[in-house]
Protein backbone atom coordinates (compact mmCIF):
# COMPACT_ATOMS: atom_id res chain seq x y z
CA UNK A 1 14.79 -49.20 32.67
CA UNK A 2 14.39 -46.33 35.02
CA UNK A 3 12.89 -44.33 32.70
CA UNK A 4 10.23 -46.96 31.70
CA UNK A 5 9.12 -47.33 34.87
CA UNK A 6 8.85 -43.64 35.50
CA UNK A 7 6.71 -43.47 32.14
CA UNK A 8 4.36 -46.04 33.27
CA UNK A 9 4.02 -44.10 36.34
CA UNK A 10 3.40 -40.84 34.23
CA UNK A 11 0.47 -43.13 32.34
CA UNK A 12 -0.98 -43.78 35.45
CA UNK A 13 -1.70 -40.13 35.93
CA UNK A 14 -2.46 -38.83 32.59
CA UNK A 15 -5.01 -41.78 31.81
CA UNK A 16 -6.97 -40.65 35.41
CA UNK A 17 -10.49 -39.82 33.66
CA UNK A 18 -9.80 -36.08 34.80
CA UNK A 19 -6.64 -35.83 33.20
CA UNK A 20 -8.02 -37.37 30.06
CA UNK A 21 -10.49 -34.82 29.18
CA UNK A 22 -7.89 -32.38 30.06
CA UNK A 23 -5.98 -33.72 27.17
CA UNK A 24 -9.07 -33.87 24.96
CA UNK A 25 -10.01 -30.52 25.28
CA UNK A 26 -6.08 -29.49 24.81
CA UNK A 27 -5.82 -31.44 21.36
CA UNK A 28 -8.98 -30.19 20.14
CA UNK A 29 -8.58 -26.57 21.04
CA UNK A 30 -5.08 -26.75 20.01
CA UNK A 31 -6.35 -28.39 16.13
CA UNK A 32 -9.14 -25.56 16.15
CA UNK A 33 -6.26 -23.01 16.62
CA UNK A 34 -3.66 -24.38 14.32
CA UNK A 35 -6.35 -24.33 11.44
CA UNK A 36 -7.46 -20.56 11.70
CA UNK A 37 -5.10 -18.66 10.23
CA UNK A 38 -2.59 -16.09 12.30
CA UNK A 39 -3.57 -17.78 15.62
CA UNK A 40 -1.19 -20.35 17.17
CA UNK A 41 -0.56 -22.35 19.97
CA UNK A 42 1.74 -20.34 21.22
CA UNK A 43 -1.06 -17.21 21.60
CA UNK A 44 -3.49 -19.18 23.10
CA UNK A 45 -1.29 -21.01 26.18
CA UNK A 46 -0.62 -17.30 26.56
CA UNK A 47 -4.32 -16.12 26.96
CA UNK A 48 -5.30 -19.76 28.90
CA UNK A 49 -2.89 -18.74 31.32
CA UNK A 50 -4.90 -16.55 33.73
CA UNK A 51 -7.75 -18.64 33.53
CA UNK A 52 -6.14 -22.00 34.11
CA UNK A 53 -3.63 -20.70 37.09
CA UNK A 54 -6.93 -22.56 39.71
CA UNK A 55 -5.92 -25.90 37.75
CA UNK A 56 -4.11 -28.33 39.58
CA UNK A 57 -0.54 -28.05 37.73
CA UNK A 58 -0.63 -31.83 36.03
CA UNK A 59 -3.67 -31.30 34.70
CA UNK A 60 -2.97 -27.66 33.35
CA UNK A 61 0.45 -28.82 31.35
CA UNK A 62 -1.49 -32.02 30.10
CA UNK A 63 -3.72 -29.52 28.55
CA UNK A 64 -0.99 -26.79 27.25
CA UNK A 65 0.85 -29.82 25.93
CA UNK A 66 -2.36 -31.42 24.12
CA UNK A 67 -2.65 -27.17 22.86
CA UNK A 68 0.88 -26.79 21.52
CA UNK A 69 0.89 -30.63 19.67
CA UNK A 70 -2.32 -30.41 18.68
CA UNK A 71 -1.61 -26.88 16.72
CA UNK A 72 1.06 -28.27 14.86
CA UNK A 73 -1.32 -31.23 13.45
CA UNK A 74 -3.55 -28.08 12.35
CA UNK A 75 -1.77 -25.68 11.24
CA UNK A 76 -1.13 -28.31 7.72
CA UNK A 77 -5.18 -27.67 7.45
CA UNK A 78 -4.91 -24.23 6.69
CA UNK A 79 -1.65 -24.44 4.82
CA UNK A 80 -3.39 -26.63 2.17
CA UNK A 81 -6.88 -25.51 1.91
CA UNK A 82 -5.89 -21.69 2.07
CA UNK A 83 -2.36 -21.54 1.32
CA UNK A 84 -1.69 -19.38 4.11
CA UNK A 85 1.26 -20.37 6.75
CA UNK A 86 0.10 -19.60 10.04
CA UNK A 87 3.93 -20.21 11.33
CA UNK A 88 6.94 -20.31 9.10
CA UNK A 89 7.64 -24.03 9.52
CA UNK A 90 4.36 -24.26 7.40
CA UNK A 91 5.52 -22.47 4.59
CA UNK A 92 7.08 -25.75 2.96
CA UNK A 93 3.36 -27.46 3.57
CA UNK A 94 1.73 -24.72 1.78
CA UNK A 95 4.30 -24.98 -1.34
CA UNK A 96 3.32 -28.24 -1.90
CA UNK A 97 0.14 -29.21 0.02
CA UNK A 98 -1.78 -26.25 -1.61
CA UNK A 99 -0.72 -27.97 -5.50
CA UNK A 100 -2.15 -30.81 -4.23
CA UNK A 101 -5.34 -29.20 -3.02
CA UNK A 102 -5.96 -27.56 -6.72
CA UNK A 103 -5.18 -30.59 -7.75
CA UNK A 104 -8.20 -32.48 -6.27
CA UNK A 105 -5.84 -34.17 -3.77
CA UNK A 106 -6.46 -32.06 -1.00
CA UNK A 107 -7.62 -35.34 1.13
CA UNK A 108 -4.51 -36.78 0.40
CA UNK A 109 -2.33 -33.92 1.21
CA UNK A 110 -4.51 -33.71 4.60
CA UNK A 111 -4.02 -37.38 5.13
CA UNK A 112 -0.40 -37.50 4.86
CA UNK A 113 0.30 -34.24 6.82
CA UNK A 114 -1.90 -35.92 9.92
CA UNK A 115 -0.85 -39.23 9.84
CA UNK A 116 3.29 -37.72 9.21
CA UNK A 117 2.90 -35.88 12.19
CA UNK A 118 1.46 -39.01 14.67
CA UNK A 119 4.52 -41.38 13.44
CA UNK A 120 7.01 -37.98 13.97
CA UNK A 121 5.36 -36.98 17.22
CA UNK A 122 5.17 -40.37 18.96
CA UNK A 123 9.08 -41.07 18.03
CA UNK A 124 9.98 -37.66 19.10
CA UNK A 125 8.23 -38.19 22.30
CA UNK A 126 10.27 -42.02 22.31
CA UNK A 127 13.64 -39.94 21.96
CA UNK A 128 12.54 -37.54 24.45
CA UNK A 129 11.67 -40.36 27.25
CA UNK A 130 14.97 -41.49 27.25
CA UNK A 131 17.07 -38.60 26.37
CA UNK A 132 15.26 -36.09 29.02
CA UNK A 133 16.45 -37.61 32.12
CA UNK A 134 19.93 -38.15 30.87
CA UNK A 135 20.59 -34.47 29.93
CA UNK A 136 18.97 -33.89 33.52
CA UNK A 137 21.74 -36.02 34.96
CA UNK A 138 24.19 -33.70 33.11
CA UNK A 139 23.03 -30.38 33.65
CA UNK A 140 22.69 -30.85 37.63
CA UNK A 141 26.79 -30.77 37.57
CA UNK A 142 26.68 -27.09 35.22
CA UNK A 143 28.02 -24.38 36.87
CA UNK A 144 26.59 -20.95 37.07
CA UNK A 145 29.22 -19.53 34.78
CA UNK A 146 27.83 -22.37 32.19
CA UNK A 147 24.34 -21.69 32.35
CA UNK A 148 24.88 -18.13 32.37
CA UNK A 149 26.87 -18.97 28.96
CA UNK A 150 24.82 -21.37 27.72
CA UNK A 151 21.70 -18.74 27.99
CA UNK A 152 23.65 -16.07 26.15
CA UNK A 153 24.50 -18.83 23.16
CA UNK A 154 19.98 -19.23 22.94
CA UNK A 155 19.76 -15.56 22.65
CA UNK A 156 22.36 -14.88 20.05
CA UNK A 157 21.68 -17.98 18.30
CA UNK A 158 17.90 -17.60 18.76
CA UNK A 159 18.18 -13.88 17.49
CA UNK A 160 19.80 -15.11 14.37
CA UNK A 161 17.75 -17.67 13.71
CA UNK A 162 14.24 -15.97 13.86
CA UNK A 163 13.73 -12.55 11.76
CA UNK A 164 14.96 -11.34 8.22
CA UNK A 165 18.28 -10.35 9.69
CA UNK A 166 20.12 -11.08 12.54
CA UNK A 167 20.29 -7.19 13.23
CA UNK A 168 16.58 -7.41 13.85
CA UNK A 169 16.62 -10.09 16.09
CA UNK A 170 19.24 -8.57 18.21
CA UNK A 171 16.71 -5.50 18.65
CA UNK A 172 13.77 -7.70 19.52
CA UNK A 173 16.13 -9.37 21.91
CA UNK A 174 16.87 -6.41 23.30
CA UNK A 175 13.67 -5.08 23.70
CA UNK A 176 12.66 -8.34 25.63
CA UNK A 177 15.92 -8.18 28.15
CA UNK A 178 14.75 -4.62 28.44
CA UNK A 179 11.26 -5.14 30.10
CA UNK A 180 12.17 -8.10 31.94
CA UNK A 181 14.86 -5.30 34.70
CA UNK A 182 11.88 -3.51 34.63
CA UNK A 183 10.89 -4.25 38.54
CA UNK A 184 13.00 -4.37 41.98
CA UNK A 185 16.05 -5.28 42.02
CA UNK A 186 16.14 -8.53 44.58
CA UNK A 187 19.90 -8.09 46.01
CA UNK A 188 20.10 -4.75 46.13
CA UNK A 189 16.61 -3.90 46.97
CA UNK A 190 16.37 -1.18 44.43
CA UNK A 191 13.99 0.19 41.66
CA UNK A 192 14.84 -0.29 37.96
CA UNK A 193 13.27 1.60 35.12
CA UNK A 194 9.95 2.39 37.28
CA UNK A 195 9.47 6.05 36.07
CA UNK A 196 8.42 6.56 38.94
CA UNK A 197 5.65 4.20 38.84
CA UNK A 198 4.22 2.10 41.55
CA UNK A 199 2.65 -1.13 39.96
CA UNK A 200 6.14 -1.43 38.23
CA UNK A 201 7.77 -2.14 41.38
CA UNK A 202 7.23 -6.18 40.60
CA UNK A 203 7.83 -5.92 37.20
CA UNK A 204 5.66 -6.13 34.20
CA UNK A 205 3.81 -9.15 34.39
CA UNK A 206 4.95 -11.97 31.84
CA UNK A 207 0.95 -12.52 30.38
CA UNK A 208 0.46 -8.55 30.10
CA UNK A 209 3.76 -8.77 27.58
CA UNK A 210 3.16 -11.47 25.76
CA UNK A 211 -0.62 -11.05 25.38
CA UNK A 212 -0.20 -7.58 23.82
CA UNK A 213 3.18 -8.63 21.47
CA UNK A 214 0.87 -11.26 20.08
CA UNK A 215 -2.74 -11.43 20.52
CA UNK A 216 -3.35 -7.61 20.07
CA UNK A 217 -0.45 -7.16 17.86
CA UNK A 218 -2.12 -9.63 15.67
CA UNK A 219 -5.08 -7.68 16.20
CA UNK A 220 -4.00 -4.75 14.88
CA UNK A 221 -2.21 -6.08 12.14
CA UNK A 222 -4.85 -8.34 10.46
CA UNK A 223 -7.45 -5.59 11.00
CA UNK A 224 -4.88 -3.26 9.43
CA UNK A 225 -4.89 -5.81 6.16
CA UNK A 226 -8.70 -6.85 5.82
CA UNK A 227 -9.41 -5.30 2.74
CA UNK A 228 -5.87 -6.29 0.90
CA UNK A 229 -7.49 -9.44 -0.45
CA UNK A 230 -9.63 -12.12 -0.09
CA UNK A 231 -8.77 -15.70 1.00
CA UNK A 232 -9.98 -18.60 -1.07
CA UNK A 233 -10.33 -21.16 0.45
CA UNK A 234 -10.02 -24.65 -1.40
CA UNK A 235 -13.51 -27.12 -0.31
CA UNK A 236 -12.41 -30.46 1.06
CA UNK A 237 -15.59 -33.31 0.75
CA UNK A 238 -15.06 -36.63 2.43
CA UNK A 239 -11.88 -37.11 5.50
CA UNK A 240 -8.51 -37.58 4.83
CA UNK A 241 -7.43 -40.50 2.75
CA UNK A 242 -4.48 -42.28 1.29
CA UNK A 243 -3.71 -44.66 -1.76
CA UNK A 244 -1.56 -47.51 -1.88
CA UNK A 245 0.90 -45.33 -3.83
CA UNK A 246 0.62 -42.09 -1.64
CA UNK A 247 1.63 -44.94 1.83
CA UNK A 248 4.57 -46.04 -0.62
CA UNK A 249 5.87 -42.55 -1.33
CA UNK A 250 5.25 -41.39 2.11
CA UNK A 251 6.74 -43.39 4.24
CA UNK A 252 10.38 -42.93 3.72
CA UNK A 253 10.01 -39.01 4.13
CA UNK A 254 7.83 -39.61 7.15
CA UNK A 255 11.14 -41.52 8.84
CA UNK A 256 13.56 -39.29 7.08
CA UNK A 257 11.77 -36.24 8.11
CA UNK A 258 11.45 -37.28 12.03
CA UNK A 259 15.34 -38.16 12.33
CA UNK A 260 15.63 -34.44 10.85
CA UNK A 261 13.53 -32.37 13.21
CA UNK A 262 14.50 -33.83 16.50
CA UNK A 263 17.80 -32.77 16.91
CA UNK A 264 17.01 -29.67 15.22
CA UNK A 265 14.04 -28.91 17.91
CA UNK A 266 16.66 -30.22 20.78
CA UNK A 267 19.36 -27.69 20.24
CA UNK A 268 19.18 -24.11 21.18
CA UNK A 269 17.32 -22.15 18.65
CA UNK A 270 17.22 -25.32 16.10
CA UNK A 271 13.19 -24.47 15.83
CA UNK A 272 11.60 -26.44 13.14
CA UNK A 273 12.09 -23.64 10.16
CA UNK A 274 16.00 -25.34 9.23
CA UNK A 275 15.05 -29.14 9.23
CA UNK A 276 11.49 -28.89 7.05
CA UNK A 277 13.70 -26.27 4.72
CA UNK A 278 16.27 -29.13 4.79
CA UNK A 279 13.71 -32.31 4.62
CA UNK A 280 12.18 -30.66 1.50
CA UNK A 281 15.50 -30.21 -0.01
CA UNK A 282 16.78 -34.16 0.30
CA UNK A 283 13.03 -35.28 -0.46
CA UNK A 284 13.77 -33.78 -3.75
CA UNK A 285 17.04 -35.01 -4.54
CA UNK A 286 15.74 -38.73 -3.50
CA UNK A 287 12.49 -38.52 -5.18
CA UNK A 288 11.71 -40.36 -8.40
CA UNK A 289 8.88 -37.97 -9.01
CA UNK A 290 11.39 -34.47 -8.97
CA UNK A 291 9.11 -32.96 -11.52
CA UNK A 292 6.49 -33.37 -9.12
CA UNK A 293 8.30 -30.82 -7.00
CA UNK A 294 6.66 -27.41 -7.09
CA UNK A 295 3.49 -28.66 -8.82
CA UNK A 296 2.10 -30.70 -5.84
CA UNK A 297 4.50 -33.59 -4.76
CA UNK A 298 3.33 -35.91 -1.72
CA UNK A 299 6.81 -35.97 -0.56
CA UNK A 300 7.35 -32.10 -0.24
CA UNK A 301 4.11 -32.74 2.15
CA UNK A 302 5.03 -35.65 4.24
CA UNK A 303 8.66 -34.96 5.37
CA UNK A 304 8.36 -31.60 6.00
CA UNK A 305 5.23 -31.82 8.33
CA UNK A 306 6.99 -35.16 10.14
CA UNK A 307 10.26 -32.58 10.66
CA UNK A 308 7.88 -30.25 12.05
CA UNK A 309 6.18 -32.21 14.49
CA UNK A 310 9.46 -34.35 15.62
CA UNK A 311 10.99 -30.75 16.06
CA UNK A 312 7.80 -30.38 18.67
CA UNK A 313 9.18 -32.91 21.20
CA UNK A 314 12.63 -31.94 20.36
CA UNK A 315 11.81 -28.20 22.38
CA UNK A 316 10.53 -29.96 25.27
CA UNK A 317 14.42 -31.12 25.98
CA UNK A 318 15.65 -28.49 26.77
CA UNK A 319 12.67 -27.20 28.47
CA UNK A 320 12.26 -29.43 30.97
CA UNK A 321 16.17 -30.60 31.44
CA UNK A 322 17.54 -27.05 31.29
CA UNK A 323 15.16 -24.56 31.72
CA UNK A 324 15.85 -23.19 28.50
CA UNK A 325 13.22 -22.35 25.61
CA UNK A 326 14.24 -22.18 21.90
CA UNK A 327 10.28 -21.39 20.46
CA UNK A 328 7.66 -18.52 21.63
CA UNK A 329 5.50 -21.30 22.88
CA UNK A 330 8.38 -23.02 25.05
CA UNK A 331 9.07 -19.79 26.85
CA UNK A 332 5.28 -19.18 27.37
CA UNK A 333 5.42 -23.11 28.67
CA UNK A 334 8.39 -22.27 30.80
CA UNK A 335 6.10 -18.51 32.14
CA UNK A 336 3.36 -20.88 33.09
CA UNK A 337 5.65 -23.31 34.95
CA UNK A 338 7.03 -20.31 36.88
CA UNK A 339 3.21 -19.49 37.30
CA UNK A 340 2.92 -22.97 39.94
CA UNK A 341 6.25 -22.09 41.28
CA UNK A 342 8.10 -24.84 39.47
CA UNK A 343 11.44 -23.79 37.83
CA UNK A 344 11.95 -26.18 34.96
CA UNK A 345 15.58 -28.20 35.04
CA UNK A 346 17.53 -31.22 36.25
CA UNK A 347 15.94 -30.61 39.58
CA UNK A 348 12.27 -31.05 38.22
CA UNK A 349 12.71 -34.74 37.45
CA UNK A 350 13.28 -35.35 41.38
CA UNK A 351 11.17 -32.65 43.01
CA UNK A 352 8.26 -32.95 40.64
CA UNK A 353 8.57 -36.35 38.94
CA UNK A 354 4.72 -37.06 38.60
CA UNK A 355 4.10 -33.79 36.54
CA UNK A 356 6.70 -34.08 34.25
CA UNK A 357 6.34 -38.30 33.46
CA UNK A 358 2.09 -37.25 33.56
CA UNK A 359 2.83 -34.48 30.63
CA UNK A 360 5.30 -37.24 28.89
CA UNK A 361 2.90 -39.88 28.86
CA UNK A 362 0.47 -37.22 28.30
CA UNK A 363 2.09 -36.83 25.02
CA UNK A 364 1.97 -40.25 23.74
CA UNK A 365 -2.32 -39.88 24.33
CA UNK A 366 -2.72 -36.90 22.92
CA UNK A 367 -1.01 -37.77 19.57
CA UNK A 368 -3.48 -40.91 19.51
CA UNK A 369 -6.53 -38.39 19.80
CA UNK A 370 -5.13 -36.00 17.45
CA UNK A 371 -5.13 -38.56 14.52
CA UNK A 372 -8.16 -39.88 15.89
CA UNK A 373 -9.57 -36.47 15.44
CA UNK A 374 -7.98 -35.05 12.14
CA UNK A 375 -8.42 -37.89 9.96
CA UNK A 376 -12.37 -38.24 9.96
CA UNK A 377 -13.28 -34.99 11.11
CA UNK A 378 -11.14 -32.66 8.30
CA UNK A 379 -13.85 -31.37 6.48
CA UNK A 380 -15.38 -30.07 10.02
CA UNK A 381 -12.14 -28.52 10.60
CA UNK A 382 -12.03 -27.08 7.07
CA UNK A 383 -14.92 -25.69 7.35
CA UNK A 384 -13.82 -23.56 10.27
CA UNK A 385 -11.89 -21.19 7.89
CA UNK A 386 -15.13 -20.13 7.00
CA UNK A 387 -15.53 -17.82 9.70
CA UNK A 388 -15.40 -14.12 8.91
CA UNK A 389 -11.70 -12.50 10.29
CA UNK A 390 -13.69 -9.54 12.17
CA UNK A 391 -16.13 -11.73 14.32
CA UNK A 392 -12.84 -13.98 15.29
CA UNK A 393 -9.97 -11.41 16.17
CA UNK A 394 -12.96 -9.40 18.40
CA UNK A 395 -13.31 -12.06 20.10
CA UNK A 396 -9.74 -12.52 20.82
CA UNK A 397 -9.80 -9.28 21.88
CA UNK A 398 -12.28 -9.38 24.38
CA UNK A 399 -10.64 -12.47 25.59
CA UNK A 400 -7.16 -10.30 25.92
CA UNK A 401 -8.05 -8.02 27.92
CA UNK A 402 -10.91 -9.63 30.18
CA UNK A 403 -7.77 -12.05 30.54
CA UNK A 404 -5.35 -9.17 31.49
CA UNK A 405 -7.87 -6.83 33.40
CA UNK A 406 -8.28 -10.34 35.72
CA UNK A 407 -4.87 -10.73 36.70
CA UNK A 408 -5.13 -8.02 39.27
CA UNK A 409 -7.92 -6.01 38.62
CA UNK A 410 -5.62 -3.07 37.42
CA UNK A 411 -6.37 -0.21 34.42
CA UNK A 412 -2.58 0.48 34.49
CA UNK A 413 -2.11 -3.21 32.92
CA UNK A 414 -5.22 -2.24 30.52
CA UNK A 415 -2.75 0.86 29.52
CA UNK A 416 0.67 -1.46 29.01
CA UNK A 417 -1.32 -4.12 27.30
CA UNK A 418 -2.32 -1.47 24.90
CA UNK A 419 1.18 -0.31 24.48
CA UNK A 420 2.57 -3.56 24.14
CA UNK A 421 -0.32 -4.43 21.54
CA UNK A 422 0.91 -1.27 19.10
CA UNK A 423 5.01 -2.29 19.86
CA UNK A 424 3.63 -6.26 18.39
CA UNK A 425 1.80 -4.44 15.48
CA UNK A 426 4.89 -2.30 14.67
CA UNK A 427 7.18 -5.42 14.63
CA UNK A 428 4.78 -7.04 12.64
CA UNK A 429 4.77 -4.50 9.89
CA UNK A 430 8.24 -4.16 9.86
CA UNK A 431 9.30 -7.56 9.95
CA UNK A 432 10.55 -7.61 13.16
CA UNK A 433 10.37 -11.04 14.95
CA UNK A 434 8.18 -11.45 17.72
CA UNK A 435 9.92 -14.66 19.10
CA UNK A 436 13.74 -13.22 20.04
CA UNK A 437 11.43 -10.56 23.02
CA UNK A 438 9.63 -13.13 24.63
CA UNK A 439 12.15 -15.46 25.05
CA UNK A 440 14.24 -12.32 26.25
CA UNK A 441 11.72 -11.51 28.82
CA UNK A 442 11.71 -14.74 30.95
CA UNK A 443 15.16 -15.74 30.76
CA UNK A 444 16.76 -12.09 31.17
CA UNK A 445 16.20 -12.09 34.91
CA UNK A 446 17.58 -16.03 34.62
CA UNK A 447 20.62 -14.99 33.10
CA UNK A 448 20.87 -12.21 35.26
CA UNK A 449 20.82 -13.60 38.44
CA UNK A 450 23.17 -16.83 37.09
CA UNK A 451 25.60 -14.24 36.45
CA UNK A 452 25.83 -12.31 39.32
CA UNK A 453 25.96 -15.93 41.33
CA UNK A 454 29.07 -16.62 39.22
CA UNK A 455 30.71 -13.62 39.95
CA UNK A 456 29.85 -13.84 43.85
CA UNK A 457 31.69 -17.50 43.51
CA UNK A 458 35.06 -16.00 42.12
CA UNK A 459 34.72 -12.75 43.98
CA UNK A 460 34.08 -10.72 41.10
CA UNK A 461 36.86 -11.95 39.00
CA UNK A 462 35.37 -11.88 35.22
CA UNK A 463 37.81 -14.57 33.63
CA UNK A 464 36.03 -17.04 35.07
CA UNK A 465 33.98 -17.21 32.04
CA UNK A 466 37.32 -17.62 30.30
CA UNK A 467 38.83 -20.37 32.82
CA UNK A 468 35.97 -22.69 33.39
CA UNK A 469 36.84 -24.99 29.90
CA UNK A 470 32.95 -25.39 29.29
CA UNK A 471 31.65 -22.65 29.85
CA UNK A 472 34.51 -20.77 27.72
CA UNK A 473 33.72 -23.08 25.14
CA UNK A 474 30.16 -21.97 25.29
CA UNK A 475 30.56 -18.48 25.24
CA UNK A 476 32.89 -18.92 21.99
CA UNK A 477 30.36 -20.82 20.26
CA UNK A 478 28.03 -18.14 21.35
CA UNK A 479 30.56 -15.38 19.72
CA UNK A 480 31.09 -17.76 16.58
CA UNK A 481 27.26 -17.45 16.20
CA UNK A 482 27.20 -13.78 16.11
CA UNK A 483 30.01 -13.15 13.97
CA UNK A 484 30.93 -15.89 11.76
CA UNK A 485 27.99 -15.71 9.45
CA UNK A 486 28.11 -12.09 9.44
CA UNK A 487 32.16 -12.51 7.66
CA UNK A 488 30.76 -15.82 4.94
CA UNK A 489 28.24 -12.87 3.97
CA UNK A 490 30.54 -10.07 3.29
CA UNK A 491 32.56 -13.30 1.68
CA UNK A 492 29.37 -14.01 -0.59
CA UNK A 493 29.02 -10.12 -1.39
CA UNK A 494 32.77 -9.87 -2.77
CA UNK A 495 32.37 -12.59 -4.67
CA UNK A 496 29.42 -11.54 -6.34
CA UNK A 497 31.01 -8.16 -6.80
């Protein structure tokens, strides 16, 4: 009952007429990025972020949060009409959305994809109203030594998740834990990894990183792979529409598929790539149609794209009760919370109830105006892949480093946004993921300084990681994730041999 009445305080704020187009321009800049190819939501929270830090904070997070939902509603536009991912969860979409588009069912495809991920996204957001402040309840009694844990099962379980090989992900981790020492060191009062260097006394600034692993990195890389093909993309005429039959066979995966991606999106490094793998896979074994499958089934469309989406509010559990991101747009979420000075956790339901019950509520409106938006206006959105690659990534260039430059007027961040942007295009070309470093970056000083707390409460005794029952438990399952698949396989591999 609590919660209700917090929510209906959150409405009050995010239906303010200020607030409202705040959400309105978040959903539709967030649809306009989800349907051009390569850019996502989390890339552009990350280059809104110096020009948004004058925003008053509610309104700012109403926006990112109308951004990050409204990119998953279009990134199904581009998987369809162009058969091109723009984020892995897609992939499924594009299997069997893009069928249907050659098909002639490309309005249906469309139709189910939107109207999948409002049902998905408002019961996600259900779940999350209730389930948020009860985890907060929770984690206000976690020790250090727990959180400290906890952090180190996200990385290696995040690391494993994300990349072709768990190997990889380790070294983008690394890389990440490696910038964020970069800076003073706040107990001891001394420099780390500085060369020397005076503007690296603070650190390297969260944006600078980020902007150069993904917007120039993405730069480089697409400029790198113009001429390797052209895109075709498939015309859509008339908005998204269903038949009776396409509602019959769509609802069930639309359920199915939310009760999927939830948990999936709650739990550290879940992400949305295991349940729309995983709603795909029962769709097919429950389908009448199974022939369908591969050649353009509605099914393979709907419950993958409702995982997706649920998987959305799923992230923002952890987020906001823990503090802890599992997706490249959660820790750029968390960055621009530490931007207002807010550290999200159990604490930021009592210090800063308004903001977080505004963005809430915020979500319920802005999954309204996304269907609102996607179902009549898809052939204006379609048309948007239409715009030539060079024109769009120089502008997202000029963006990154007017962006960058106006942080604090400083060439030397030009220089490491540069550096940054040729490290993104290297992991890019060699498969490394992006996702593992980010995350790295803003929690690495978090798990730093939760460790060094736990050791200052046991007087530098290290088994209290092993004594405290939860948090040893924790840093098991965090071992567990690191080596157990590693010995199923080298099972696999003998097997086969």
């Amino acid at each position: 009952m609590e919660s209700l009445t917090s929510l209906f305080a959150g409405f009050e704020t995010a239906l303010s007429p200020l607030n409202l187009l705040w959400a309105l321009v978040g959903v539709t800049l967030g649809t306009l990025v989800g349907v051009l190819p390569g850019i996502g939501p989390a890339l552009t929270v990350a280059l809104l972020l110096p020009v948004t830090a004058k925003l008053p904070p509610v309104s700012a997070f109403i926006m990112f949060a109308g951004i990050y939902y409204g990119g998953m509603f279009g990134g199904s536009t581009t998987s369809i009409l162009l058969n091109t991912p723009g984020e892995s969860a897609s992939i499924i979409t594009a299997l069997e959305g893009n069928k249907m588009a050659k098909k002639g069912r490309a309005a249906a495809a469309l139709a189910t994809a939107a109207i999948g991920s409002f049902i998905a996204g408002t019961i996600g957001t259900l779940l999350l109203t209730f389930a948020a402040p009860a985890i907060a309840d929770i984690a206000v009694q976690i020790t250090p030594g727990a959180k400290f844990a906890l952090i180190m099962l996200a990385f290696v379980t995040i690391s494993a998740t994300f990349g072709a090989s768990p190997l990889r992900g380790l070294l983008s981790l690394f890389l990440g834990l490696a910038v964020g020492l970069v800076g003073t060191d706040l107990q001891s009062g001394q420099a780390r990894f500085t060369l020397g260097r005076p503007e690296l006394l603070d650190g390297i600034d969260f944006i600078t990183v980020v902007i150069g692993l993904f917007a120039i990195g993405e730069t480089l890389y697409v400029a790198s792979r113009l001429r390797k093909g052209k895109d075709n993309v498939i015309k859509l005429e008339g908005g998204a529409v269903m038949s009776k039959e396409d509602w019959r066979r769509s609802w069930g995966p639309w359920l199915r598929g939310t009760a999927l991606g939830f948990p999936f999106g709650a739990i550290p490094a879940g992400g949305a790539e295991i349940p729309t793998f995983l709603s795909y896979t029962l769709e097919k074994r429950l389908s009448k149609h199974p022939e369908e499958f591969g050649n353009g089934a509605i099914e393979g469309v709907a419950g993958p794209e409702a995982a997706n989406n649920a998987s959305a509010a799923g992230v923002l559990v952890p987020l906001l009760t823990l503090g802890l991101p599992t997706s490249a747009t959660a820790a750029i979420l968390l960055a621009a919370f530490q931007q207002y000075g807010l550290q999200p956790g159990p604490l930021l339901f009592i210090t800063n109830g308004d903001l977080v019950w505004g963005l809430i509520a915020s979500l319920y409106i802005g999954n309204a105006m996304l269907l609102a938006l996607n179902l009549p206006l898809a052939p204006v959105w379609a048309r948007l892949l239409l715009i030539p690659r060079p024109f769009l990534y120089a502008g997202i260039l000029v963006f990154s480093t007017v962006g960058v430059y106006s942080l604090n007027n400083s060439v030397f961040d030009l220089g490491l946004l540069a550096l940054f942007g040729v490290i993104g295009y290297g992991m890019r070309r060699f498969d490394f993921p992006v996702t593992p470093a980010i995350i790295a970056v803003v929690l690495g000083p978090t798990a730093e300084s939760q460790f060094r707390t736990a050791l200052q409460q046991s007087n530098g005794d290290m088994s209290i990681f092993a004594t405290q029952p939860f948090t040893a438990f924790l840093m098991l399952c965090a071992l567990a994730a690191l080596v157990v698949p590693q010995i199923l396989k080298f099972r696999a591999a003998r097997r086969a041999a």
